[in-house]
N, C-alpha and C. Protein backbone atom coordinates (compact mmCIF):
# COMPACT_ATOMS: atom_id res chain seq x y z
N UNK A 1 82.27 224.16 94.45
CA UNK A 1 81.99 224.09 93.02
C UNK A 1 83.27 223.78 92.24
N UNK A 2 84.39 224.38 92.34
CA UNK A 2 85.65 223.82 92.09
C UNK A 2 86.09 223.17 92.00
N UNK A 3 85.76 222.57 93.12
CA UNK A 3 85.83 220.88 94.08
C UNK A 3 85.74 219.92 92.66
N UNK A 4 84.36 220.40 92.87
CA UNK A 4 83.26 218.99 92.06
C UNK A 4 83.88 219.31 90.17
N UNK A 5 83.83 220.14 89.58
CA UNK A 5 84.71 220.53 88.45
C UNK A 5 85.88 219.55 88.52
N UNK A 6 87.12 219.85 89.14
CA UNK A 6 88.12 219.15 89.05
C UNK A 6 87.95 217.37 89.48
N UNK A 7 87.13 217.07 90.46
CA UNK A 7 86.69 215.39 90.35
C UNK A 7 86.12 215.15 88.96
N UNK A 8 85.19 216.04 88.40
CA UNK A 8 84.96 215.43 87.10
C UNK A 8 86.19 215.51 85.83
N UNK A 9 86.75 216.35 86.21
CA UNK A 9 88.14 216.25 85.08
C UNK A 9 89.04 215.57 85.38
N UNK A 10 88.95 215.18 86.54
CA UNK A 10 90.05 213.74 86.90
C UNK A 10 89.35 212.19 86.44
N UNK A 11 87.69 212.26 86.33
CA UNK A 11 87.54 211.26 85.93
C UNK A 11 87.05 210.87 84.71
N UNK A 12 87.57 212.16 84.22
CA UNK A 12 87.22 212.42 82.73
C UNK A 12 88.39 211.80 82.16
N UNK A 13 89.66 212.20 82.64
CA UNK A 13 91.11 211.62 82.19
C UNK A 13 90.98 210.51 82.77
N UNK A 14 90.58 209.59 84.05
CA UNK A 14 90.98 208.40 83.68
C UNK A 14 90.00 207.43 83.16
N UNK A 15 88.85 208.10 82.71
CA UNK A 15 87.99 206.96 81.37
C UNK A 15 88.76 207.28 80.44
N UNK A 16 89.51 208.61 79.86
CA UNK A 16 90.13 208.63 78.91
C UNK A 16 91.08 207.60 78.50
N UNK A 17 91.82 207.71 80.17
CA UNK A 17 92.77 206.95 79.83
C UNK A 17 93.02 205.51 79.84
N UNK A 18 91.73 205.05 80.31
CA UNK A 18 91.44 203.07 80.46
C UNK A 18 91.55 203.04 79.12
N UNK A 19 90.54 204.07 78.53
CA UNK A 19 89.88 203.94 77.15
C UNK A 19 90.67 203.64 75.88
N UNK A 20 92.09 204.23 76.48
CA UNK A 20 93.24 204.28 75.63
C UNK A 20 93.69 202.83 75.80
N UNK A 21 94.36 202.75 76.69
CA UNK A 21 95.12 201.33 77.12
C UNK A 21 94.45 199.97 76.61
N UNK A 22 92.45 200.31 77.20
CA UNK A 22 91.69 199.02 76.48
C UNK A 22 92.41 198.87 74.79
N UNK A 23 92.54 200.24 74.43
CA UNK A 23 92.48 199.87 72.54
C UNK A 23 93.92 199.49 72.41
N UNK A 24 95.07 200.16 72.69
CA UNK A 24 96.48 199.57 72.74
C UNK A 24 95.72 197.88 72.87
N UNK A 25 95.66 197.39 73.65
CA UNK A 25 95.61 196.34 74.35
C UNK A 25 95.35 195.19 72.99
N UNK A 26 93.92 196.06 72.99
CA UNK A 26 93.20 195.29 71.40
C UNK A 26 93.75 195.33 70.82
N UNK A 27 94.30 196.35 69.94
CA UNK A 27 95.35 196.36 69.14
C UNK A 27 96.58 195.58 68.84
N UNK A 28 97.41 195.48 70.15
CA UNK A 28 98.79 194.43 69.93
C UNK A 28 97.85 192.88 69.82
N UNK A 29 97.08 192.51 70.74
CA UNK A 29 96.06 191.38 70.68
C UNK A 29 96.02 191.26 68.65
N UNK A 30 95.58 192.15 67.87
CA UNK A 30 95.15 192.24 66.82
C UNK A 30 96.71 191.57 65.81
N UNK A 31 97.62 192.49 66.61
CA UNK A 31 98.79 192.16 65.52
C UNK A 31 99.10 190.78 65.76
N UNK A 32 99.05 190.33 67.17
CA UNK A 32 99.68 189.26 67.29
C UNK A 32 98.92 187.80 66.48
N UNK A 33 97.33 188.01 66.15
CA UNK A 33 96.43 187.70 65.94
C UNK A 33 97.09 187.25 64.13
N UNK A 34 97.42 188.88 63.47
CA UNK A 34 97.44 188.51 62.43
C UNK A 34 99.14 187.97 62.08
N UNK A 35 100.28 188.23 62.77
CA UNK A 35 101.42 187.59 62.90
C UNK A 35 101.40 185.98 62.45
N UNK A 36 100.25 185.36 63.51
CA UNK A 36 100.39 184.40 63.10
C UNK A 36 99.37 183.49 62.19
N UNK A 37 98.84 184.46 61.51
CA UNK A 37 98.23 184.13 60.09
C UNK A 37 99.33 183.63 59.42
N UNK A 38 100.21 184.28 59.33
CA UNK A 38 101.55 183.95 58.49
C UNK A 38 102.58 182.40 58.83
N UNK A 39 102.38 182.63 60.28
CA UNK A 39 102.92 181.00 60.68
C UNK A 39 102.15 180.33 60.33
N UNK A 40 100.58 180.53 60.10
CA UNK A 40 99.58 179.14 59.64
C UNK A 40 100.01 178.88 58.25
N UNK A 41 100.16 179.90 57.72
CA UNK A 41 100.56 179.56 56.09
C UNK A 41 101.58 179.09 55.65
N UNK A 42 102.70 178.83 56.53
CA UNK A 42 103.61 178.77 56.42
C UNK A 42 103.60 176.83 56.43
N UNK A 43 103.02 176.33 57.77
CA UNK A 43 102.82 175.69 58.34
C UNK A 43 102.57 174.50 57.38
N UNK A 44 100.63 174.87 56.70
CA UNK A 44 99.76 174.28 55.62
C UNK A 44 100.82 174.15 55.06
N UNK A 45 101.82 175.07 53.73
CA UNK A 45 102.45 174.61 52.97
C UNK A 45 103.54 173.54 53.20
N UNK A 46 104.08 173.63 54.74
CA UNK A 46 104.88 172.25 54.84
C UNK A 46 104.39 171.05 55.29
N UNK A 47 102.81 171.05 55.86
CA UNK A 47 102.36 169.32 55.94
C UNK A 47 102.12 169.27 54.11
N UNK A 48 101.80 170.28 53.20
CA UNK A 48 101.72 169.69 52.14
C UNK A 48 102.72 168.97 51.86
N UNK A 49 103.76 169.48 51.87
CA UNK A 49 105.50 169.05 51.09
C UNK A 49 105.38 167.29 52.40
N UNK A 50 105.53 167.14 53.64
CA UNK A 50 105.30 166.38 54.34
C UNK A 50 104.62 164.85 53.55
N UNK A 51 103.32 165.73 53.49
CA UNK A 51 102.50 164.45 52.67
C UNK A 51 103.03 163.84 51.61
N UNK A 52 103.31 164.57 50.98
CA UNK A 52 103.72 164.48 49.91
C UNK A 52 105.00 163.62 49.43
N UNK A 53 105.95 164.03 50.93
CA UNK A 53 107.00 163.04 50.63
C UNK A 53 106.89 161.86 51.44
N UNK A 54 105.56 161.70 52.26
CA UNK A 54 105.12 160.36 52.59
C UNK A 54 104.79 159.48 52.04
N UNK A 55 104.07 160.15 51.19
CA UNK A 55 102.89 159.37 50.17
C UNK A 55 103.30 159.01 48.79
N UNK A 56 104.28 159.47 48.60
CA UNK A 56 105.09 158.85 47.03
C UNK A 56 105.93 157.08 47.59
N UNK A 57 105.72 157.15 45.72
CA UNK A 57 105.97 155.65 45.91
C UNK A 57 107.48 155.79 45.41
N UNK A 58 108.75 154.40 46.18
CA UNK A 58 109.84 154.60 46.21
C UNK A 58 109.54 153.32 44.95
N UNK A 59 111.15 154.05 43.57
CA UNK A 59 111.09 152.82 42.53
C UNK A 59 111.95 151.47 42.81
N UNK A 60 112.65 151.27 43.63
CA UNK A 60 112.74 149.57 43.91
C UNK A 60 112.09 149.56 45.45
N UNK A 61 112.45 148.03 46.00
CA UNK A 61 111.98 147.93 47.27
C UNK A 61 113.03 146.56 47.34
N UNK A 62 114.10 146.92 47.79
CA UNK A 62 115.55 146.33 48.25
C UNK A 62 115.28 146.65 49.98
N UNK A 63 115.90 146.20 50.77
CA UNK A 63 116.07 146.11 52.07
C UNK A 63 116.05 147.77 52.64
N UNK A 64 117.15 148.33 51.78
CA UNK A 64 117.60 149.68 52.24
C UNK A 64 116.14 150.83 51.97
N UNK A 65 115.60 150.13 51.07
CA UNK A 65 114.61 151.18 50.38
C UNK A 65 112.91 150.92 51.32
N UNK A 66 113.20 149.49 52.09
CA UNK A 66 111.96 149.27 52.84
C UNK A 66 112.19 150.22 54.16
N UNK A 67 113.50 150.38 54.41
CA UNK A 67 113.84 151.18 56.05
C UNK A 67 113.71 152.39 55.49
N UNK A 68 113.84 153.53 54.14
CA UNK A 68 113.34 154.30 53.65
C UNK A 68 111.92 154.71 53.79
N UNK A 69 111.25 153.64 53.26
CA UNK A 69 110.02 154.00 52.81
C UNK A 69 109.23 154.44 54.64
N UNK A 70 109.61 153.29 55.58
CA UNK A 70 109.59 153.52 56.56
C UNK A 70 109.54 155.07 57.27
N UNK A 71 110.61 155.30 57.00
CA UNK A 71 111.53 156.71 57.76
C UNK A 71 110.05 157.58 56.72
N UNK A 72 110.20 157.40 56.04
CA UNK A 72 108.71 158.44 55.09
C UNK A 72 107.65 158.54 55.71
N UNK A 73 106.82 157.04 55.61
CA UNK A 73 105.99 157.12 56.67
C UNK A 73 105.97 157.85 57.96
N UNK A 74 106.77 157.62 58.22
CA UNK A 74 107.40 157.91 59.90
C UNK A 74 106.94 159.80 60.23
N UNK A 75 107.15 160.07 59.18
CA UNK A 75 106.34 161.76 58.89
C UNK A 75 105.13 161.95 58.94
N UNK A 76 104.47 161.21 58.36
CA UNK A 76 102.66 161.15 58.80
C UNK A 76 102.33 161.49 59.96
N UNK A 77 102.69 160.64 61.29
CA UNK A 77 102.19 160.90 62.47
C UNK A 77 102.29 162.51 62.84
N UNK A 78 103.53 162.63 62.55
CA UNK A 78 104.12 163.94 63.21
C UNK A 78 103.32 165.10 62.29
N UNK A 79 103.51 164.87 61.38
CA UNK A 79 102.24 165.81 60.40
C UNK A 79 100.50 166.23 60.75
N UNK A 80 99.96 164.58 61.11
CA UNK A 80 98.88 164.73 61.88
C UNK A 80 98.73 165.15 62.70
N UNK A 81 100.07 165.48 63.90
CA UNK A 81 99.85 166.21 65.35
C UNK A 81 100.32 167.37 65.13
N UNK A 82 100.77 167.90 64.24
CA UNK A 82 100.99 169.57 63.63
C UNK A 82 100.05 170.29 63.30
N UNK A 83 98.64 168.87 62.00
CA UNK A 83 98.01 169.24 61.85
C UNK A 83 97.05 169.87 63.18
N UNK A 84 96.90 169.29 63.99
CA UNK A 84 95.45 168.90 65.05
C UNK A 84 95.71 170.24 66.10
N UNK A 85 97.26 170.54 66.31
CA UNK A 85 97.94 171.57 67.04
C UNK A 85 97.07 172.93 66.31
N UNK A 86 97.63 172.87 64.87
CA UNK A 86 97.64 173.75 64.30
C UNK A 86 95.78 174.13 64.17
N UNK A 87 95.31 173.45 64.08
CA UNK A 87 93.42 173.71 64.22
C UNK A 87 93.55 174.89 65.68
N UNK A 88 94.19 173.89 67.09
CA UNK A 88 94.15 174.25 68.25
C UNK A 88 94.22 176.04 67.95
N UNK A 89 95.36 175.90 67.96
CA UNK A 89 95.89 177.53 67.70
C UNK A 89 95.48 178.44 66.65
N UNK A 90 94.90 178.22 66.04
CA UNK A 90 94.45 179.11 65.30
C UNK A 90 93.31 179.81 66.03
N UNK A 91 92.62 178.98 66.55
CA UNK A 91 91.51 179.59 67.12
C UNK A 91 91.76 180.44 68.18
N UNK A 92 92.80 179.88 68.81
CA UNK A 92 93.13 181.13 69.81
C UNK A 92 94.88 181.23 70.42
N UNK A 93 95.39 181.73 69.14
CA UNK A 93 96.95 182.11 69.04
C UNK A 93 97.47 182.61 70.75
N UNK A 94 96.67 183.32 71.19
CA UNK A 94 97.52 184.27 72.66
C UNK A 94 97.24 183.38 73.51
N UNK A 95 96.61 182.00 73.64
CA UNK A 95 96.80 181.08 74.67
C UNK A 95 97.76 180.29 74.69
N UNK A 96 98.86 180.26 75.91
CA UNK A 96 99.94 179.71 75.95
C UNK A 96 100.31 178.22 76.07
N UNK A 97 98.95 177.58 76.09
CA UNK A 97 98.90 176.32 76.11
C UNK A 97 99.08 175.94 74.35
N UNK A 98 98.11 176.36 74.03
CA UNK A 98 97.91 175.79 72.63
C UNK A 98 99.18 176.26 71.73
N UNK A 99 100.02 177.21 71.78
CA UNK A 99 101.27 177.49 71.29
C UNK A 99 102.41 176.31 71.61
N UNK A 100 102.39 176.37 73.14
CA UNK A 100 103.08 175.07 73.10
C UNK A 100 102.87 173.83 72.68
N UNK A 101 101.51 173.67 72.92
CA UNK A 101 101.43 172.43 72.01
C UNK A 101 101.94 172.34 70.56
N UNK A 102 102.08 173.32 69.69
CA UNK A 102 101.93 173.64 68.40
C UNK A 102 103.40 173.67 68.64
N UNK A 103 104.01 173.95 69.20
CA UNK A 103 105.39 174.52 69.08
C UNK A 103 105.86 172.98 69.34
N UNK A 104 105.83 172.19 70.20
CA UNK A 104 106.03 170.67 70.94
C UNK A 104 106.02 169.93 69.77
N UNK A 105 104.94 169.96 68.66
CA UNK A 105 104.45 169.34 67.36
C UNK A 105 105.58 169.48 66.36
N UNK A 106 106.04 170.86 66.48
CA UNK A 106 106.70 171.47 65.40
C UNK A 106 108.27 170.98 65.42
N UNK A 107 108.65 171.07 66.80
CA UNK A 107 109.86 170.68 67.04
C UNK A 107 109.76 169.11 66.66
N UNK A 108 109.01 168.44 66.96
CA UNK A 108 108.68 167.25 66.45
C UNK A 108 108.73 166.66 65.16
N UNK A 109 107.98 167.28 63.97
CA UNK A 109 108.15 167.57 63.07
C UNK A 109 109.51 167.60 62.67
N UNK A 110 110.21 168.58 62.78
CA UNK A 110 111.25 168.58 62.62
C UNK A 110 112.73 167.87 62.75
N UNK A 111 112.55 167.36 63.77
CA UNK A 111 113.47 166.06 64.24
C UNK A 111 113.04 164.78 63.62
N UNK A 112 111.79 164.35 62.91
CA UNK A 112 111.16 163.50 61.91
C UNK A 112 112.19 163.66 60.77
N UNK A 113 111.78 164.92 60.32
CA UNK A 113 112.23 165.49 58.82
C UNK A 113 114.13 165.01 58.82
N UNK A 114 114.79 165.35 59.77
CA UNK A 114 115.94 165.29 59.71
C UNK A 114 116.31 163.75 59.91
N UNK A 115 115.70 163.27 60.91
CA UNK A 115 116.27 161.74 60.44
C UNK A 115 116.03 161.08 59.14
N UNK A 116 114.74 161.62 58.45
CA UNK A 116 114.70 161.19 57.24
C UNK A 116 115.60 161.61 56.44
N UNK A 117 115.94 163.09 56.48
CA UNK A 117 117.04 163.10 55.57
C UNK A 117 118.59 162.75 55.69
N UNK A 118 118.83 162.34 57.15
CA UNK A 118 119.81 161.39 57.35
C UNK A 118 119.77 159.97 57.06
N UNK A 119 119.02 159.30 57.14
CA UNK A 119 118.64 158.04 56.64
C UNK A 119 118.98 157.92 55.06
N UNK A 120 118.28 158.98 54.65
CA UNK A 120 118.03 158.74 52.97
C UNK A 120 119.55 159.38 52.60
N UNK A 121 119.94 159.96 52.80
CA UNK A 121 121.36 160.30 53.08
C UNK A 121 122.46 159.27 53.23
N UNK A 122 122.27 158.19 53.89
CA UNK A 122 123.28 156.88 54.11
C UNK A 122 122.81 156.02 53.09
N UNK A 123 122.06 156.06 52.85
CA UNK A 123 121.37 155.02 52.08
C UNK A 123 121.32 155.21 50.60
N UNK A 124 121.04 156.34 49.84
CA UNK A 124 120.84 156.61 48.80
C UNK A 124 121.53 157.06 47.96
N UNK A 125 122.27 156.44 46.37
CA UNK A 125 123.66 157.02 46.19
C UNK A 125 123.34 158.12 45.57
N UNK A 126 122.06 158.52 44.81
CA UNK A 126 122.00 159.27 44.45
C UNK A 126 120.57 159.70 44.26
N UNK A 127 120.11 161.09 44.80
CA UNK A 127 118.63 161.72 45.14
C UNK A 127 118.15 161.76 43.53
N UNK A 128 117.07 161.50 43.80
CA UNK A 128 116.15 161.78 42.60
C UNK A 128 115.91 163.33 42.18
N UNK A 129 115.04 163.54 41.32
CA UNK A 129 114.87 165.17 41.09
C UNK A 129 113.92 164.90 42.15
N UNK A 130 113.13 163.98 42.08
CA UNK A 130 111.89 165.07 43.24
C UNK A 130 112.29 164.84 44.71
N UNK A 131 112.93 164.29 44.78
CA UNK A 131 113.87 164.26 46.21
C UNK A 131 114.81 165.16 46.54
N UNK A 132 115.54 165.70 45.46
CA UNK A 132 116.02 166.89 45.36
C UNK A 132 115.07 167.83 45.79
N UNK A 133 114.10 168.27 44.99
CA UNK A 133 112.76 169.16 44.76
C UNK A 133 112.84 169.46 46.50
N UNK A 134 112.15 168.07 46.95
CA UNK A 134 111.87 168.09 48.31
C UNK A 134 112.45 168.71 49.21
N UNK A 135 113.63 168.17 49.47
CA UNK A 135 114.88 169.02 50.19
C UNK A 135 114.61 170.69 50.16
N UNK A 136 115.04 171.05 48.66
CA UNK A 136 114.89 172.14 48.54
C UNK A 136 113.85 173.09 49.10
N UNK A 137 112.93 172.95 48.34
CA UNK A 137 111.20 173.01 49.19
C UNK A 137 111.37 173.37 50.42
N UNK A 138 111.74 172.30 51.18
CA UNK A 138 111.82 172.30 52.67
C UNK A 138 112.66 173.10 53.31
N UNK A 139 114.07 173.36 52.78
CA UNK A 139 115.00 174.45 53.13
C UNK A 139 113.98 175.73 53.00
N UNK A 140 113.56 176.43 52.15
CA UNK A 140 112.92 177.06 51.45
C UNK A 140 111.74 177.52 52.83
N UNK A 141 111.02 176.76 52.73
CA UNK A 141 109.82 177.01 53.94
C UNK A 141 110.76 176.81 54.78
N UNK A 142 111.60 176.55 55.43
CA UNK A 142 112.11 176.45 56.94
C UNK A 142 112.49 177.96 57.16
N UNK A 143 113.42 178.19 55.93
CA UNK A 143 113.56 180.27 56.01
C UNK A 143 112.58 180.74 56.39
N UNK A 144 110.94 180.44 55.40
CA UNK A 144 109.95 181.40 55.93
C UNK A 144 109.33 181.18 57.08
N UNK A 145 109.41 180.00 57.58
CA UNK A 145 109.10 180.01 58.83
C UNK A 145 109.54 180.25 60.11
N UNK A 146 110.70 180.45 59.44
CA UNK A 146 111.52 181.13 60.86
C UNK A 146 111.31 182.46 60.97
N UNK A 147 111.57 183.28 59.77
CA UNK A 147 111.13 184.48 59.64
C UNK A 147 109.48 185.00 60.19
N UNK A 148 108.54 184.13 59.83
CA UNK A 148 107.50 184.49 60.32
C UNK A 148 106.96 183.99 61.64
N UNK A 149 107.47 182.76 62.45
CA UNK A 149 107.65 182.94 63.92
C UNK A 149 108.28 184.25 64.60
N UNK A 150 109.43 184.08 64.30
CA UNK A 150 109.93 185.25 64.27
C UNK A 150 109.21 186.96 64.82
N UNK A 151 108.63 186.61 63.33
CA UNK A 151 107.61 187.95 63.51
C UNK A 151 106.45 188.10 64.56
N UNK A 152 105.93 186.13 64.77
CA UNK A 152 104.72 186.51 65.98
C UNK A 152 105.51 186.41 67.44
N UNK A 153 107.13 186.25 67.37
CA UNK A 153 107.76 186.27 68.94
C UNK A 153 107.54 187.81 69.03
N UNK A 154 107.95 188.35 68.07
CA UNK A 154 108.20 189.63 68.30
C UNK A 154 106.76 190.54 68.76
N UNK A 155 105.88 190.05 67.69
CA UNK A 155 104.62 190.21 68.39
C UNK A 155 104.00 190.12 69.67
N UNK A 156 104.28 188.94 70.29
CA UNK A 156 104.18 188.31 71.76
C UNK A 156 104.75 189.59 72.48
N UNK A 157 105.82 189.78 72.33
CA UNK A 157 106.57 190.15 73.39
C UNK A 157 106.63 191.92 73.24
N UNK A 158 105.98 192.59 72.67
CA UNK A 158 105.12 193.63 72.52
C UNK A 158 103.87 193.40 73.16
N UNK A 159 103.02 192.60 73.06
CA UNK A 159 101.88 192.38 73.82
C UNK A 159 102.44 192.10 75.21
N UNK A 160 103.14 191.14 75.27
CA UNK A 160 103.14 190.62 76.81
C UNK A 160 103.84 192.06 77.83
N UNK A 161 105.20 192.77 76.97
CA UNK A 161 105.51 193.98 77.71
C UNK A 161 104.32 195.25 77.98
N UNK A 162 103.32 195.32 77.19
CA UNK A 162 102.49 196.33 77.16
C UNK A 162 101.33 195.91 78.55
N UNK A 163 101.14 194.06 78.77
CA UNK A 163 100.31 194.06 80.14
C UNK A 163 100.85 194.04 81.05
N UNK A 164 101.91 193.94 81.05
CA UNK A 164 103.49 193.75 81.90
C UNK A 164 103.52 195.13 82.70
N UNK A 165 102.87 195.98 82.21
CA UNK A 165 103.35 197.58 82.60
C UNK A 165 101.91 198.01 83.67
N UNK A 166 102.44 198.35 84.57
CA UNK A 166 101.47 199.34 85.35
C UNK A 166 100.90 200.94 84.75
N UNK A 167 100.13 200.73 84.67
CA UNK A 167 98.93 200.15 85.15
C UNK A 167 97.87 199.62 84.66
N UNK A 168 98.08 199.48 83.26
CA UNK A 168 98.16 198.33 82.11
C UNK A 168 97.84 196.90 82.43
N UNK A 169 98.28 196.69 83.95
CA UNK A 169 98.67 195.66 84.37
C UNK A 169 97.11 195.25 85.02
N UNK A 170 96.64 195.81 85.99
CA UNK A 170 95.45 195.94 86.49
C UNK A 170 94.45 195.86 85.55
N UNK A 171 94.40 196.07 84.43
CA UNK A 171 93.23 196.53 83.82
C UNK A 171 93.17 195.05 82.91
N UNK A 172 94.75 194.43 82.80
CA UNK A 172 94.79 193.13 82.42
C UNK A 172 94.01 191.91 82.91
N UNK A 173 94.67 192.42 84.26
CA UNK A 173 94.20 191.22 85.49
C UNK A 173 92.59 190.85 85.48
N UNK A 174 92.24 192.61 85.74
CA UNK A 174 90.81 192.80 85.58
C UNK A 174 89.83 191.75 84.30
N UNK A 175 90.29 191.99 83.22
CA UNK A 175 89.77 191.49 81.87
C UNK A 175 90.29 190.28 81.73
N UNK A 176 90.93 189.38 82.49
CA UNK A 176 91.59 188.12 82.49
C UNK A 176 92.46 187.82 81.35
N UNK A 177 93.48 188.95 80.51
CA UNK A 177 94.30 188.48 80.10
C UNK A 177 95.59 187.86 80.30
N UNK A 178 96.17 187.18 79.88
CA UNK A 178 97.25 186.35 80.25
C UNK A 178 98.44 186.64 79.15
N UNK A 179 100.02 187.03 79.41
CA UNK A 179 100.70 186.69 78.63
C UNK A 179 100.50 185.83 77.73
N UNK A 180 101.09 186.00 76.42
CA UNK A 180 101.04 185.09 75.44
C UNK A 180 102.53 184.34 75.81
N UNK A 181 102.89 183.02 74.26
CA UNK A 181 104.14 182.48 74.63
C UNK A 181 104.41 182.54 73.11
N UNK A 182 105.84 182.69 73.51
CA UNK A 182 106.76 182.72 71.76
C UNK A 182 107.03 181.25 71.40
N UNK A 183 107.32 180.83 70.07
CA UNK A 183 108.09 179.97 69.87
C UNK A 183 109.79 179.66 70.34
N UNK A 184 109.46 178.48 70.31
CA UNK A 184 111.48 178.56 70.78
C UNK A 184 112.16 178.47 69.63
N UNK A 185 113.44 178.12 69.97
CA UNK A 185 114.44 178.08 68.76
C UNK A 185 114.36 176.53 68.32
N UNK A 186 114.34 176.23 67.28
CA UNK A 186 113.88 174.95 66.16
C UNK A 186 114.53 174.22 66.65
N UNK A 187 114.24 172.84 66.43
CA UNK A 187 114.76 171.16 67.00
C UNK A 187 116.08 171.36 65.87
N UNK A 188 116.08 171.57 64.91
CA UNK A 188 116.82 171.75 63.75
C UNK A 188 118.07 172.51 63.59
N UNK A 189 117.69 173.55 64.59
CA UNK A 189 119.13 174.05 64.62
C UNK A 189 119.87 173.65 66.43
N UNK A 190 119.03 173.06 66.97
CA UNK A 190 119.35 172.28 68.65
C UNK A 190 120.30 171.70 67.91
N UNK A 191 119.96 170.42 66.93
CA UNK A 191 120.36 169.50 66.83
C UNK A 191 121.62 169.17 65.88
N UNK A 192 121.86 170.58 65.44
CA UNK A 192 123.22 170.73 64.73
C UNK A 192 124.64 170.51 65.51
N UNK A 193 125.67 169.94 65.16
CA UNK A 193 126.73 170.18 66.33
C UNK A 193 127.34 171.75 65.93
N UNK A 194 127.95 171.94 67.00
CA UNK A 194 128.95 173.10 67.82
C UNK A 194 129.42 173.73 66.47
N UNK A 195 129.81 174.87 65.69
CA UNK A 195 131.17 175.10 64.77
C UNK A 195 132.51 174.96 65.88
């Protein structure tokens, strides 16, 4: 009778304790979920600025200002595959495919943005206000988006250490979760030279 008492209080603690780990589980799943609510927003507001500095019209059209208008354009594509990424991932942030893709886009993006503003940079003696604007803008969201990647690496890697752990780990395997993946460090600051 003892016996059978203590088997049921051993398997009383470990439904307890799946029971626990399932909700941890959900839980970091949840943060990481809403982490990158914040990279989507972040995101939307820079294909806006993007479009935006695609889609304006330049006031002469001299030689220098057609390889301009160019380099502008030249942002569209990369905008559209940020956009199409960015659909991907939303729907399901903790899959490590669709992050990279999004992340692949982004870095992309970004190495766009900078030749344009090197281009327009050799070329232009002097920025307009809304070219100014732009710049700015863009500095501006690049802070918050670092900051709020940022926040879903950090997220990730709370989730990924919590299935990472035995015996956490099993109950992962079991339910077919998979590590998530962080963002890397920006094309933007790769592509800076050395101090």
């Amino acid at each position: 009778m003892w016996i059978l008492s203590l088997e049921w209080l051993l398997l009383a603690l470990m439904v307890f304790w799946i029971t626990g780990v399932c909700k941890r589980m959900k839980r970091l799943r949840a943060a990481c979920k809403t982490a990158f609510s914040a990279v989507e927003a972040q995101f939307v507001q820079l294909l806006d600025l993007l479009r935006s500095c695609a889609n304006a019209e330049l006031p002469q059209q001299d030689a220098q200002q057609v390889s301009l208008q160019h380099a502008r354009h030249a942002l569209l594509p990369s905008a559209h595959l940020l956009e199409a990424t960015l659909i991907q991932a939303k729907q399901q942030p903790l899959r490590p495919e669709t992050i990279a893709a999004l992340d692949s886009a982004w870095q992309g993006v970004q190495v766009a943005w900078q030749a344009y503003v090197q281009l327009h940079g050799v070329q232009a003696q002097a920025l307009s206000d809304e070219q100014q604007e732009w710049e700015q803008r863009w500095s501006q969201l690049i802070t918050l988006q670092s900051h709020s990647t940022e926040q879903f690496n950090t997220a990730i890697h709370a989730y990924n250490g919590a299935i990472a752990q035995f015996p956490a780990c099993v109950i992962a395997r079991l339910s077919g979760l998979k590590p998530g993946r962080t963002f890397q460090k920006d094309a933007a600051l790769l592509m800076q030279p050395p101090a």
